[in-house]
Protein backbone atom coordinates (compact mmCIF):
# COMPACT_ATOMS: atom_id res chain seq x y z
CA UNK A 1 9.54 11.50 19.62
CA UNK A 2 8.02 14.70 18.15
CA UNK A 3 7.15 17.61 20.48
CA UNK A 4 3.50 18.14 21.02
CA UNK A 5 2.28 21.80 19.44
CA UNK A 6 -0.26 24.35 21.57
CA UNK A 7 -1.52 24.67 18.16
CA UNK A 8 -5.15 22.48 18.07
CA UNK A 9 -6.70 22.05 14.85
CA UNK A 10 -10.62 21.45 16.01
CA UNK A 11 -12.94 21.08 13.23
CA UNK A 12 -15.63 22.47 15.22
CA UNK A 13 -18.76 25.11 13.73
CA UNK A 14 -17.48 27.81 14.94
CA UNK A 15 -14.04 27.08 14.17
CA UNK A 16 -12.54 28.96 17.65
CA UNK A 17 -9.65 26.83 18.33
CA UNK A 18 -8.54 27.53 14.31
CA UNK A 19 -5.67 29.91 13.93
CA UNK A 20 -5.71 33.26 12.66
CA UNK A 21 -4.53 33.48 9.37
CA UNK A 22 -3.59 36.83 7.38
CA UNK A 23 -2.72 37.14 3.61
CA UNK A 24 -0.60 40.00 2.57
CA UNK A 25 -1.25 40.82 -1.17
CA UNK A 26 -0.62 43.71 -3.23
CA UNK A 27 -2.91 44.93 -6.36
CA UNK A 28 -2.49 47.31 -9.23
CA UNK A 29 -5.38 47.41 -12.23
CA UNK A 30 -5.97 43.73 -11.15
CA UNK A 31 -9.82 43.76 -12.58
CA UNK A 32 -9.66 40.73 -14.39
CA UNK A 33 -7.95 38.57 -11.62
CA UNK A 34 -8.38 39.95 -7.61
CA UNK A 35 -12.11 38.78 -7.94
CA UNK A 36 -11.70 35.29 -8.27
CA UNK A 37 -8.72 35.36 -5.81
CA UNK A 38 -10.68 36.51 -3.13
CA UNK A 39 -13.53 34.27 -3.66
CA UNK A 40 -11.06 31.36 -3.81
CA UNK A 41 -10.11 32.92 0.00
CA UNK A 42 -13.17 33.64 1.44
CA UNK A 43 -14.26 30.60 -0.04
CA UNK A 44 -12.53 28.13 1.86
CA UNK A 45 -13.39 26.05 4.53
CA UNK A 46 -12.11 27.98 7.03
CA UNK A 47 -13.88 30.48 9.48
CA UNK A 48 -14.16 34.10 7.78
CA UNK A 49 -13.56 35.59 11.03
CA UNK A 50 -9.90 34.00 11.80
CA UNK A 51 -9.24 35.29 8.08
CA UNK A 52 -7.65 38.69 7.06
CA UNK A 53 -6.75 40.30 4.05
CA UNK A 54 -4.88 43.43 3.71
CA UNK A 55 -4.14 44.81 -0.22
CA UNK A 56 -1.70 47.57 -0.52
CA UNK A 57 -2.83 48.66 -3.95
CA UNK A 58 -0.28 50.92 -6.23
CA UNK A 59 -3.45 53.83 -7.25
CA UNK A 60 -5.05 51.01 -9.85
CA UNK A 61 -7.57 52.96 -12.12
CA UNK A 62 -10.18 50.57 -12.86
CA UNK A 63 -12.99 48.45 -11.14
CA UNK A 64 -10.07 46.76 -9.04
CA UNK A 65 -10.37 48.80 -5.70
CA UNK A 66 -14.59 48.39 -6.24
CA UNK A 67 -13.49 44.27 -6.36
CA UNK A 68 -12.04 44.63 -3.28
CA UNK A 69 -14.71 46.45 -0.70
CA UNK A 70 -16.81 44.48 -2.20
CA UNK A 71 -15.38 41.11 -0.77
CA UNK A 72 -14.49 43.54 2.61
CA UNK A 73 -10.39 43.24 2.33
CA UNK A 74 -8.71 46.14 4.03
CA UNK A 75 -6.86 48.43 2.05
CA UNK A 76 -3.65 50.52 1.90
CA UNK A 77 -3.68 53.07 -0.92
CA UNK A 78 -0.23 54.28 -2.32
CA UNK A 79 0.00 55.38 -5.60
CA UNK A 80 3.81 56.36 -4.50
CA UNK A 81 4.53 53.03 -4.20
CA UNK A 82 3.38 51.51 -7.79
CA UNK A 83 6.91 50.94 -9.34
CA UNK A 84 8.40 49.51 -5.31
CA UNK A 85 5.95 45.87 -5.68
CA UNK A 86 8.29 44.72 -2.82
CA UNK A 87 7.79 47.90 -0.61
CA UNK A 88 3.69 47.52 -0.49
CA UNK A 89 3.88 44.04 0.16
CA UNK A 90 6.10 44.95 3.48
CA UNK A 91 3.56 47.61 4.14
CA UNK A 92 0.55 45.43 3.53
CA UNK A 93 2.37 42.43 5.77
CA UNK A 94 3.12 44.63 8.92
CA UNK A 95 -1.21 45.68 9.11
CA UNK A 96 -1.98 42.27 10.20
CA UNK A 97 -1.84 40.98 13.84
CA UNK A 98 -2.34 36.97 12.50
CA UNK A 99 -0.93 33.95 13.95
CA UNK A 100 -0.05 32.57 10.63
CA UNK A 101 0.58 35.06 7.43
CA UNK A 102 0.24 33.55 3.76
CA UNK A 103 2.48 35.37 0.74
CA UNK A 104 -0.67 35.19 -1.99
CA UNK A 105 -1.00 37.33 -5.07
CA UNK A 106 -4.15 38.48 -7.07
CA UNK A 107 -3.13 35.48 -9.95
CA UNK A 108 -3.54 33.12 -6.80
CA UNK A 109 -6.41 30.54 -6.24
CA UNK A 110 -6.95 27.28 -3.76
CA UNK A 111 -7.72 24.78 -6.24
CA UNK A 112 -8.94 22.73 -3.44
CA UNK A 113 -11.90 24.21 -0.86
CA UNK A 114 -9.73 22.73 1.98
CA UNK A 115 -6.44 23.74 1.22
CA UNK A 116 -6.33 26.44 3.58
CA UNK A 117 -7.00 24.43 6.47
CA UNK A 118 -4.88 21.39 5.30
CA UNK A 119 -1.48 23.48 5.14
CA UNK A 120 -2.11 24.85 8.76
CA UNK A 121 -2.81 21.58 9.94
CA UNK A 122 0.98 20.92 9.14
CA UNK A 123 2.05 23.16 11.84
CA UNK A 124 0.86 21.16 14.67
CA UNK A 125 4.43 20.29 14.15
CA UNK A 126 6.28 22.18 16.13
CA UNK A 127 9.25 22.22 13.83
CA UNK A 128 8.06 23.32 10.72
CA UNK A 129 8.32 26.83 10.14
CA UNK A 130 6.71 27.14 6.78
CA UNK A 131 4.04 25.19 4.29
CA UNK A 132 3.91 25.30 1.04
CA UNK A 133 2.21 23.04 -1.76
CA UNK A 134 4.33 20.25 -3.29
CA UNK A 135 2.85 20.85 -6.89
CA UNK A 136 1.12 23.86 -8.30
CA UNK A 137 -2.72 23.37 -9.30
CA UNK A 138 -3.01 22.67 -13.25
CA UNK A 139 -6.76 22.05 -14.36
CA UNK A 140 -7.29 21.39 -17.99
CA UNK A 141 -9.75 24.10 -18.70
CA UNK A 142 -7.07 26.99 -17.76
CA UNK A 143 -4.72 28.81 -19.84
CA UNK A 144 -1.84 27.33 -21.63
CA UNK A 145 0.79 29.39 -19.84
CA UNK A 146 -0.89 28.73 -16.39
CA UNK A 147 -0.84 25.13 -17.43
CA UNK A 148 3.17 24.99 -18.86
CA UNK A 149 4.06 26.57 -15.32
CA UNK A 150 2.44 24.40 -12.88
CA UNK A 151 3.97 21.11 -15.27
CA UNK A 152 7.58 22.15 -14.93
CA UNK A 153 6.96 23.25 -11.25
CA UNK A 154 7.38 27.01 -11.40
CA UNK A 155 7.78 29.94 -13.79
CA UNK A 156 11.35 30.20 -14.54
CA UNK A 157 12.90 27.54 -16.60
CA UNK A 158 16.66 28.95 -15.83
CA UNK A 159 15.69 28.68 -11.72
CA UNK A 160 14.38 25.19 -12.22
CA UNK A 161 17.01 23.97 -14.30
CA UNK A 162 19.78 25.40 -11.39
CA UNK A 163 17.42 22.91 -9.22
CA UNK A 164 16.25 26.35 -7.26
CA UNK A 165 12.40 25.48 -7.90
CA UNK A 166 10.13 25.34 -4.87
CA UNK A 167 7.52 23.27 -6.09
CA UNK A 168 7.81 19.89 -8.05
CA UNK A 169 7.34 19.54 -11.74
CA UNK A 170 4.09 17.12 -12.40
CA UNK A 171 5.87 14.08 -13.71
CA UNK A 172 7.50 13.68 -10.62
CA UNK A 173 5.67 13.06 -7.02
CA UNK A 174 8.82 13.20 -4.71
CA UNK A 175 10.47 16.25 -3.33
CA UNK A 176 13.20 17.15 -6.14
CA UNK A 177 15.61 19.77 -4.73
CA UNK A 178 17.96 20.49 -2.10
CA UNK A 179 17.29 19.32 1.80
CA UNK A 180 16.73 16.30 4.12
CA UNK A 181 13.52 14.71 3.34
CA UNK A 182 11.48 12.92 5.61
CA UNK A 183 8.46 11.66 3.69
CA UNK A 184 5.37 12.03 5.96
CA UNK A 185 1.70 11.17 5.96
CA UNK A 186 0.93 13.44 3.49
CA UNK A 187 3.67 15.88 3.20
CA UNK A 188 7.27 15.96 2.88
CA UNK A 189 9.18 17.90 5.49
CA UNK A 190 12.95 19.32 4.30
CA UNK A 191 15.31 20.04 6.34
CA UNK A 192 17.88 22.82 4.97
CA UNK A 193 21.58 23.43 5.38
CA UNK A 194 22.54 27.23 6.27
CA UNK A 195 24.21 27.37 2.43
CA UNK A 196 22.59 29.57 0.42
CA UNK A 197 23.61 28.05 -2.76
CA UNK A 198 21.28 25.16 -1.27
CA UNK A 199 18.02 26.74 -0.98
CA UNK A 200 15.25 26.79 -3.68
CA UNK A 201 13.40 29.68 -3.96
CA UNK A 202 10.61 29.36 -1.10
CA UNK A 203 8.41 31.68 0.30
CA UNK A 204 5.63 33.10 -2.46
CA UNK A 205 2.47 31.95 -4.26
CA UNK A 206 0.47 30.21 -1.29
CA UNK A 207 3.78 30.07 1.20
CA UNK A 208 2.38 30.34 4.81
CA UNK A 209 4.37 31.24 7.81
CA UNK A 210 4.82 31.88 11.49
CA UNK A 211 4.36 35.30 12.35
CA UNK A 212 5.77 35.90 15.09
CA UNK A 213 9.39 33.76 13.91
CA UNK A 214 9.05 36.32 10.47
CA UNK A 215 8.88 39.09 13.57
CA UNK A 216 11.83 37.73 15.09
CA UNK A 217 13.54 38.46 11.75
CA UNK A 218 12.75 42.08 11.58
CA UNK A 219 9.60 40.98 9.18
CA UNK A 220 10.39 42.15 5.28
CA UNK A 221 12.15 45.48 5.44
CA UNK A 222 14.58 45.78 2.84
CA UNK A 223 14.22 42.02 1.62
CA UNK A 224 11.65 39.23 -0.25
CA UNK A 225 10.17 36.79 0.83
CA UNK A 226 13.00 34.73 -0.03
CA UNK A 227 15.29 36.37 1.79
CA UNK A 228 13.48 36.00 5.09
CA UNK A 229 13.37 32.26 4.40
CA UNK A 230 16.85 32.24 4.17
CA UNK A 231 17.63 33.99 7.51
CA UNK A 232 15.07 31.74 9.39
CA UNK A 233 17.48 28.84 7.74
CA UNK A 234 20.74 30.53 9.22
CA UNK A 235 19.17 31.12 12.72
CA UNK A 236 18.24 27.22 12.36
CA UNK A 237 14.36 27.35 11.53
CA UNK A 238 15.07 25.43 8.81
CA UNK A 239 12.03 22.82 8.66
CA UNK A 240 9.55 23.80 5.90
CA UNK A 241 6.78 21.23 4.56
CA UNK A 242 5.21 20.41 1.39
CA UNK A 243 1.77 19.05 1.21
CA UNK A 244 1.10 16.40 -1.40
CA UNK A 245 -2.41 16.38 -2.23
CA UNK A 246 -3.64 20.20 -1.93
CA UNK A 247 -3.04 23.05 -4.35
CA UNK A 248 -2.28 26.77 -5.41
CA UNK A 249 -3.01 27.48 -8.67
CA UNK A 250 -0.89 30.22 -10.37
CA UNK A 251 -3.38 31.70 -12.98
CA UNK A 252 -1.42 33.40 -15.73
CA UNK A 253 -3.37 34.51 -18.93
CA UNK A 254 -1.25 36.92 -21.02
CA UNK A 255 0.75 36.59 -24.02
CA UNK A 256 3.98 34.63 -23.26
CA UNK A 257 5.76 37.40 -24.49
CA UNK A 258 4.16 39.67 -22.01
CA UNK A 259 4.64 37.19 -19.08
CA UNK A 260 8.63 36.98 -20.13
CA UNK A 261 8.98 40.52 -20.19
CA UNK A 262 7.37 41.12 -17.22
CA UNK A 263 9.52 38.16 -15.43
CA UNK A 264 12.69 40.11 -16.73
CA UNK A 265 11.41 43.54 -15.54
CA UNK A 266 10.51 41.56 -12.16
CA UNK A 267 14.17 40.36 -11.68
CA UNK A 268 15.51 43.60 -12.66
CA UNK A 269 13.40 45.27 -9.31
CA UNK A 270 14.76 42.57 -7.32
CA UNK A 271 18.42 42.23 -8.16
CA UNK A 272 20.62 43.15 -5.25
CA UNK A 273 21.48 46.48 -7.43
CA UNK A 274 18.26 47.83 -6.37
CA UNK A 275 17.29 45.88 -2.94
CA UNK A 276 19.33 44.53 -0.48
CA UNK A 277 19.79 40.42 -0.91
CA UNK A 278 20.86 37.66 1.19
CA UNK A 279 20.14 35.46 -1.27
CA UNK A 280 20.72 34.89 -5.03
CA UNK A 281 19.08 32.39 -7.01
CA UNK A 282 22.42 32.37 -9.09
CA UNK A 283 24.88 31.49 -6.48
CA UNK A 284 28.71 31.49 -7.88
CA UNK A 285 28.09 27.50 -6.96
CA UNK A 286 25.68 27.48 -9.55
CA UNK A 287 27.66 28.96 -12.67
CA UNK A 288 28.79 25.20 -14.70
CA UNK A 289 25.05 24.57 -14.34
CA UNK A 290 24.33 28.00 -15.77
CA UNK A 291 26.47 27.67 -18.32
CA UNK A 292 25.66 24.42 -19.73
CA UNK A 293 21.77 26.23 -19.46
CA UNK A 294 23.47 29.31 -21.59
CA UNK A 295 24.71 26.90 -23.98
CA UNK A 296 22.02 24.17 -24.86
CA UNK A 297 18.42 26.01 -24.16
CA UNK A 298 18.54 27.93 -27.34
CA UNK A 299 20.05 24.94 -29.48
CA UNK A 300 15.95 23.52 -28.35
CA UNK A 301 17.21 20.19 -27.95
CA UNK A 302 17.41 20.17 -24.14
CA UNK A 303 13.73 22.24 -23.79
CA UNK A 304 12.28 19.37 -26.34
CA UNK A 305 13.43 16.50 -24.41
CA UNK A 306 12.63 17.94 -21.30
CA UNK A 307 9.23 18.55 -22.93
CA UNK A 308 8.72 15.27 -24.19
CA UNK A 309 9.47 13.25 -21.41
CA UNK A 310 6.80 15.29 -19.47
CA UNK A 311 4.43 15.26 -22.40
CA UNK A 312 4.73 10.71 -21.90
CA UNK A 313 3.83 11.22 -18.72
CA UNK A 314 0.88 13.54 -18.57
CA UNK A 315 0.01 14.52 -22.21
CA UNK A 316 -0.80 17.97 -21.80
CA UNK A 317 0.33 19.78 -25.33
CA UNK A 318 1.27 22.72 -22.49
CA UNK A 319 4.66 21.10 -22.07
CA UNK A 320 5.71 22.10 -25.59
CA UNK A 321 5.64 25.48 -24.41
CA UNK A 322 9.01 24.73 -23.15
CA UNK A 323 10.73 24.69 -26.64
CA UNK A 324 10.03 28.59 -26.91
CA UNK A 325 9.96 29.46 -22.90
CA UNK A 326 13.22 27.89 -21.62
CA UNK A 327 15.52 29.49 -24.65
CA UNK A 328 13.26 32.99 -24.63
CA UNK A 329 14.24 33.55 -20.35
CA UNK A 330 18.23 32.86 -21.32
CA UNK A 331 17.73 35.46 -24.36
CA UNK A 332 16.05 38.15 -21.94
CA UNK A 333 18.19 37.35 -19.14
CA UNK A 334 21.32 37.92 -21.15
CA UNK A 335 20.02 41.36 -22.75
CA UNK A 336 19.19 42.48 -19.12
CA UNK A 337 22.99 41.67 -18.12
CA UNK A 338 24.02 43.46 -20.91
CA UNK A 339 21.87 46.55 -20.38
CA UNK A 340 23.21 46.91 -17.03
CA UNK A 341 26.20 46.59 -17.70
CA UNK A 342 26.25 49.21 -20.24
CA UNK A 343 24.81 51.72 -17.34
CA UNK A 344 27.50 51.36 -14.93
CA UNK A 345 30.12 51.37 -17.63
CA UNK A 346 27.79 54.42 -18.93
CA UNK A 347 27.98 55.98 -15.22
CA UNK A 348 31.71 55.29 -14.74
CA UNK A 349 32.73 57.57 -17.50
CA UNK A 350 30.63 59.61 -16.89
């Protein structure tokens, strides 16, 4: 028998017995995106008073910080902190006093008007720790890159294809990675093992929380998202759930070459040679699947099939993206490697 949760989920007017819920984002000459984001927030069907937003912004220089007192978010200013994304997010997390905090960024919309208040209904069980959406949102009108992303269930072929995804790929409807699954009304719930080879990469784009368990943790000092989700698992809050039916839409509309090099750059600010990491996406478990990834993305066979399959199922033309995506993240992945290790070769000689 399930424990009963304190936490009541009244769908009353005035929405009192709803839970607080704060969303730490960070900005930087985010013009063309933090608009809709924060309609899509203060949009939902969820009292605006048991919402906050806090926005550390990096010094942007055009109408973004006008977006933003417009819609009322609070905001931390610190230009000092442009090139540390990791470091304002911490900043912007430890301003709110929230039951529940949600990891959102200014490319992130609720498809749904009641997605908000869906995912916190989860955690009137008493076990889960976090929510996140099974699928991301893909609507035909939006851009091809948004569109590829939410198909194959995140925006890294080389972390899907180790199985390291957090959400599911559109062709399939059943939770696809590691865990115990227990297949509720609605939502999966996962249980995972304290190995961290065994973890997908939870905790960002529409991932919502506990507070005060992420307090218990020492919040996001010197770590990601992903990292905190990975100590909750070794101190045995390891229950996260997936909702089926709701969804966060990761809006992407640059060049892919743009997107890839800013993924690269992205992984480069988060390896553990320039923050401190628990976890790894590639785990020494992981390195025959990596390899046979090294090997048979660029040959474009594996990416087409993959790309095809999906296409049968839902034929959205996006999936073909995959034939240039999947082969284009080994490529820059491999040149970063390289790079780096040309600096510390460069630095022990020197």
């Amino acid at each position: 028998m399930k424990k009963k949760s304190h936490l009541s989920m009244s769908s009353n007017k005035g929405g009192s017995e709803l839970p607080s819920v704060g969303f730490a984002m960070i900005s930087y000459n985010d013009e063309g995106l933090i608009g809709d984001c924060l309609r899509s927030i203060y949009g939902q069907d969820y009292p605006r008073n048991k919402i906050q937003v806090v926005i550390a912004d990096g010094g942007s220089t055009d109408k973004t910080l006008e977006i933003i007192e417009r819609y009322g978010a609070n905001v931390i200013l610190r230009p000092d902190l442009v090139d540390v994304a990791y470091e304002r997010g911490r900043l912007a997390a430890e301003k709110l006093n929230t039951d529940f905090q949600i990891a959102f960024s200014a490319d992130n919309r609720f498809q749904e008007k009641d997605c908000l208040k869906k995912m916190i209904e989860l955690f009137s069980d008493p076990e889960i720790v976090g929510v996140e959406t099974l699928h991301y949102g893909a609507r035909k009108d939006d851009p091809v890159l948004s569109r590829y992303f939410a198909l194959i269930g995140g925006v890294d072929p080389v972390a899907i294809g180790l199985g390291k995804a957090d959400r599911a790929p559109h062709d399939k409807n059943n939770w696809h990675s590691f865990g115990q699954v227990e297949d509720e009304k609605g939502y999966f719930k996962v249980t995972f093992s304290k190995d961290l080879a065994k973890i997908p990469t939870l905790g960002a784009n529409g991932f919502i929380f506990r507070r005060n368990l992420m307090k218990a943790i020492g919040g996001l000092k010197n770590c990601t998202h992903i990292d905190a989700c990975a100590k909750l698992i070794e101190l045995g809050h390891n229950k996260f759930a997936f909702i089926k039916d709701r969804h966060i839409l990761h809006y992407i509309d640059i060049p892919i070459w743009m997107f890839i090099k800013r993924r690269i750059a992205w992984a480069e600010l988060y390896s553990p040679d320039n923050i401190k990491r628990g976890y790894r996406v590639f785990a020494q478990e992981d390195l025959p699947k990596l390899i046979m990834i090294v090997l048979l993305y660029p040959t474009i066979i594996v990416p087409f099939s993959r790309a095809l399959i999906g296409f049968i199922k839902i034929p959205d033309p996006a999936w073909f993206l995959h034939i240039i995506v999947a082969p284009a993240f080994v490529w820059g992945y491999g040149l970063m490697l390289v790079r780096n290790l040309f600096k510390k070769l460069k630095i022990k000689t020197s």
